[in-house]
C-alpha atoms as a PDB file:
ATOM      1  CA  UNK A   1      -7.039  12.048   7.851  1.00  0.00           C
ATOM      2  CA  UNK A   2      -5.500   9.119   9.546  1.00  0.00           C
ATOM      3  CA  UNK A   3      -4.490   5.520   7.930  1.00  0.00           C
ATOM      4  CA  UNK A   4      -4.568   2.500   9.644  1.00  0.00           C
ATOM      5  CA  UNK A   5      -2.261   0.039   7.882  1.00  0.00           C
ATOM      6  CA  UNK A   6      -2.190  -4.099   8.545  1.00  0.00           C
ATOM      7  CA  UNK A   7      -1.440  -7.168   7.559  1.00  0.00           C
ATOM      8  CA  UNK A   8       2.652  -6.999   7.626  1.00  0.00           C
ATOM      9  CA  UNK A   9       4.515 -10.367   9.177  1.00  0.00           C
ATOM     10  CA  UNK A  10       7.233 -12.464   8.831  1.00  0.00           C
ATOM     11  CA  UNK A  11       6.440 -15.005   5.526  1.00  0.00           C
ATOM     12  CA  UNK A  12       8.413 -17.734   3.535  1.00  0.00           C
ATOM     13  CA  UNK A  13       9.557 -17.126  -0.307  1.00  0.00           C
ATOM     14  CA  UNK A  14       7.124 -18.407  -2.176  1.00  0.00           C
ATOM     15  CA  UNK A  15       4.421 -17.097   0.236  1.00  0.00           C
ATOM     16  CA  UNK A  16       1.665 -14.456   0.369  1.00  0.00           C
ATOM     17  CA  UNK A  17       0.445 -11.666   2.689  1.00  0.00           C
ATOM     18  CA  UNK A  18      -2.510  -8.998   2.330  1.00  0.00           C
ATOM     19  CA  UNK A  19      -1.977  -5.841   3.270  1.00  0.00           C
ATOM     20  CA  UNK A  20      -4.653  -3.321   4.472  1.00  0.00           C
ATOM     21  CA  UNK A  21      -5.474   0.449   4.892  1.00  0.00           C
ATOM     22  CA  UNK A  22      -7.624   2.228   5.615  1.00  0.00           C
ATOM     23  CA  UNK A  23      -8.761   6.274   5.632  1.00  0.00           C
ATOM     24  CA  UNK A  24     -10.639   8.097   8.149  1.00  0.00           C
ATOM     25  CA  UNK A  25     -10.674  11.386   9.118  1.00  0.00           C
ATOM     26  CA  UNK A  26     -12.334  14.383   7.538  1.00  0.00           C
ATOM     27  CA  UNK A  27     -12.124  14.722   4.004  1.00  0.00           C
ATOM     28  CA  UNK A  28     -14.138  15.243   0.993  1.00  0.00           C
ATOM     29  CA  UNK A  29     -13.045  12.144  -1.169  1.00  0.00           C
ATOM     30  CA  UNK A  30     -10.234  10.560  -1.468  1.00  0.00           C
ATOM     31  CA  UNK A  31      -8.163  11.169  -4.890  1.00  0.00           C
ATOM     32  CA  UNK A  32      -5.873   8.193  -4.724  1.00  0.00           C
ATOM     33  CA  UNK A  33      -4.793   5.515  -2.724  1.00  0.00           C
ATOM     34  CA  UNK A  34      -0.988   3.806  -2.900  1.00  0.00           C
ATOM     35  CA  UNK A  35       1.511   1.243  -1.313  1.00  0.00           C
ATOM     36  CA  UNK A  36       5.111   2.441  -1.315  1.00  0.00           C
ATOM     37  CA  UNK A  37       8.016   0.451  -0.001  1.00  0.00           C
ATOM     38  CA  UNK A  38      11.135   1.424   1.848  1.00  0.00           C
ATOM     39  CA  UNK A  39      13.785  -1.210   2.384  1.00  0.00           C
ATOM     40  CA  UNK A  40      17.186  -0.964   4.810  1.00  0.00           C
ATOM     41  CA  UNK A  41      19.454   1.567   3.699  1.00  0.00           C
ATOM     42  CA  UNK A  42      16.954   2.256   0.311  1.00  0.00           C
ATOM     43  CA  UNK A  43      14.925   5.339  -0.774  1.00  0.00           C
ATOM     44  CA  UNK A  44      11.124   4.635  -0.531  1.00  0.00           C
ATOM     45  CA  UNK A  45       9.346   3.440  -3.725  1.00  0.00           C
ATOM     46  CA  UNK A  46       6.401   3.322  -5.301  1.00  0.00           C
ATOM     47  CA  UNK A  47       5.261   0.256  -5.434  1.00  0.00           C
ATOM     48  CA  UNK A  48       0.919   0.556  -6.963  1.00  0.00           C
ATOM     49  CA  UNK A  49      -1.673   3.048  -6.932  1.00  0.00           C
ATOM     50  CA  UNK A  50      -5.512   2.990  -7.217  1.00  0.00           C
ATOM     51  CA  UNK A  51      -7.309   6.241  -8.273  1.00  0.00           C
ATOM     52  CA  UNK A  52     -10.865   7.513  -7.354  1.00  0.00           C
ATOM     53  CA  UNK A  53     -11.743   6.391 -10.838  1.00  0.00           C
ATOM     54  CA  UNK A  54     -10.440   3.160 -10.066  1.00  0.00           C
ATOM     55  CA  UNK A  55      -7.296   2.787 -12.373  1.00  0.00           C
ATOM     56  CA  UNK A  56      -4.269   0.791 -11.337  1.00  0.00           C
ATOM     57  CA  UNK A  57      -0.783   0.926 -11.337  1.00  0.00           C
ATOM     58  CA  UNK A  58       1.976  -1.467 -10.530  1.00  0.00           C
ATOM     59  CA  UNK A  59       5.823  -1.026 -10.273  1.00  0.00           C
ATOM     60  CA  UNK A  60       7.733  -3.228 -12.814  1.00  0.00           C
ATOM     61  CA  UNK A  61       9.769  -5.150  -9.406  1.00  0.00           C
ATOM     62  CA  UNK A  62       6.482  -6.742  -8.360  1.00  0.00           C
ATOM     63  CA  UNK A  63       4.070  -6.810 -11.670  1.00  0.00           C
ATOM     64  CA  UNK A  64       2.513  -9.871 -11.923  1.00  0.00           C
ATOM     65  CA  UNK A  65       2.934 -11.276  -8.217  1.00  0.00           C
ATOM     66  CA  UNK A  66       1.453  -8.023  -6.373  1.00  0.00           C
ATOM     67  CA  UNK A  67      -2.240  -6.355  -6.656  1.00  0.00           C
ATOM     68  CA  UNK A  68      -3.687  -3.418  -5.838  1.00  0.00           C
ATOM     69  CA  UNK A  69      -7.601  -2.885  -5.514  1.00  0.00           C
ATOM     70  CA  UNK A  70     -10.208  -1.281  -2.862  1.00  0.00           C
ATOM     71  CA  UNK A  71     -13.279  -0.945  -1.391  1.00  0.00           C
ATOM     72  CA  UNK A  72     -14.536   2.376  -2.310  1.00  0.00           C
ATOM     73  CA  UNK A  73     -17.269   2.312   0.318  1.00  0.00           C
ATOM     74  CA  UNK A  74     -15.024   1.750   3.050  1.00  0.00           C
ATOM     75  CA  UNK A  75     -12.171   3.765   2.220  1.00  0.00           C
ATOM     76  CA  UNK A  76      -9.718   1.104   2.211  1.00  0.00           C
ATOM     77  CA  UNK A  77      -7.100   0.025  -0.345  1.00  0.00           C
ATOM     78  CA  UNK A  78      -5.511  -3.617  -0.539  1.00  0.00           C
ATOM     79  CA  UNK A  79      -2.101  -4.953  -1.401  1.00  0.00           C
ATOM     80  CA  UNK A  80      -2.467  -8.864  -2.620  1.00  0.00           C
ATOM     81  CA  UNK A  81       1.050  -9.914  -2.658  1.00  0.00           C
ATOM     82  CA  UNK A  82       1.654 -13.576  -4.056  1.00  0.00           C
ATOM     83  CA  UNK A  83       5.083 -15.412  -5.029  1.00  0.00           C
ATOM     84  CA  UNK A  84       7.120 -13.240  -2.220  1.00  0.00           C
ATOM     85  CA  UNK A  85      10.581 -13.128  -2.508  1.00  0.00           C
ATOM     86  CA  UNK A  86      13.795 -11.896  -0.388  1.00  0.00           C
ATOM     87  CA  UNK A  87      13.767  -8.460  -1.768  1.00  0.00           C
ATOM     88  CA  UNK A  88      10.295  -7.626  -1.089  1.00  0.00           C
ATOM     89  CA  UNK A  89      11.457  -7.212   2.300  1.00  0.00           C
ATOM     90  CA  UNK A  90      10.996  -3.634   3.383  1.00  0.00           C
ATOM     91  CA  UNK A  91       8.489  -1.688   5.356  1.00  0.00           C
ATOM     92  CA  UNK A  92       5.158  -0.650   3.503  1.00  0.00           C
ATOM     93  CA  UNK A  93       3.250   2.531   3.642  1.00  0.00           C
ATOM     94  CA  UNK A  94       0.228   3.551   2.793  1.00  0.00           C
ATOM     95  CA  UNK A  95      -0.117   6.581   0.754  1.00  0.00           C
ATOM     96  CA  UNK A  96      -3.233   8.920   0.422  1.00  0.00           C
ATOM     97  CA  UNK A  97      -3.883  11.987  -1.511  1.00  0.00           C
ATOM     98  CA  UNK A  98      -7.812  13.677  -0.574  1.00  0.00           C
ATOM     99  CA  UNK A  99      -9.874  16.747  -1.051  1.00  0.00           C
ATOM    100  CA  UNK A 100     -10.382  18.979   1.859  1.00  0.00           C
ATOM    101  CA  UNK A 101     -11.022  22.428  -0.020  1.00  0.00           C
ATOM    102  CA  UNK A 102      -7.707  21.676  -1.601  1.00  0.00           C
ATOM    103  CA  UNK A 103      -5.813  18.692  -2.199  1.00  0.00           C
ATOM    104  CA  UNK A 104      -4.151  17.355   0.584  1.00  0.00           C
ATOM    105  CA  UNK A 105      -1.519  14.188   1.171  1.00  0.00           C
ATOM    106  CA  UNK A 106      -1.310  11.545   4.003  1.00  0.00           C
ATOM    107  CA  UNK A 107       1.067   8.629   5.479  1.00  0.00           C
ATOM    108  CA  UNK A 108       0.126   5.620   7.718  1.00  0.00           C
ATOM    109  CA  UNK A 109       2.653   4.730  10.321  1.00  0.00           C
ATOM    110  CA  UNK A 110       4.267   1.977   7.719  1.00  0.00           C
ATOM    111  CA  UNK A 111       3.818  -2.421   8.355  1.00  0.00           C
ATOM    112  CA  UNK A 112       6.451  -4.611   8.311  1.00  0.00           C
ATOM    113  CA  UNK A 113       7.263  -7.335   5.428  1.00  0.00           C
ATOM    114  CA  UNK A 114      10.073  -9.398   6.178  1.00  0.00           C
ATOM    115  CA  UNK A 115      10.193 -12.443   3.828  1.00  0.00           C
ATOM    116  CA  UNK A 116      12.859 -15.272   4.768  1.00  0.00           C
ATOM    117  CA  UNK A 117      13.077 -18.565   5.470  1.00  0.00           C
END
């Protein structure tokens, strides 16, 4: 399974960016879907996940400013991201977990969010 992550750039505080990804390959479904975040010199983070069933989570640093959602039918998971601030900067990565007679886990090549004036 391969994901193909976009939408990263360069964006003023205050501003918005949508990030995309999305899953193709060979699998039988996919399980879940998430964003993390990994910023200079930081561990990577969680940052929202969608499941098959299509229940969300977001991380407390960006509740309310980011969403999460998909379309199902294209394998592809979003990441709305309104009200950006300084330390949202970071690169992004797409997460998935899918069923392949067992349950298997994937990483796109990570996008780049750099927000600053």
């Amino acid at each position: 399974v391969q994901l193909a992550e976009s939408g990263g750039g360069l964006v003023q505080p205050g501003g918005s960016l949508r990030l995309s990804c999305e899953a193709s390959g060979r699998f039988s479904r996919i399980h879940e879907m998430s964003w993390y975040r990994q910023a200079s010199g930081e561990q990577r983070a969680l940052v929202a996940d969608i499941t098959s069933g299509g229940g969300t989570y977001v991380s407390d640093p960006v509740q309310g400013r980011f969403t999460i959602s998909r379309d199902a039918a294209k394998n592809t998971v979003f990441l709305q991201m309104n009200n950006l601030v300084p330390e949202d900067t970071a690169v992004y990565y797409c997460n998935a977990k899918y069923w392949l007679n067992g349950l298997y886990e994937t990483w796109g090549q990570g996008t780049q969010v750099t927000v600053s004036l």
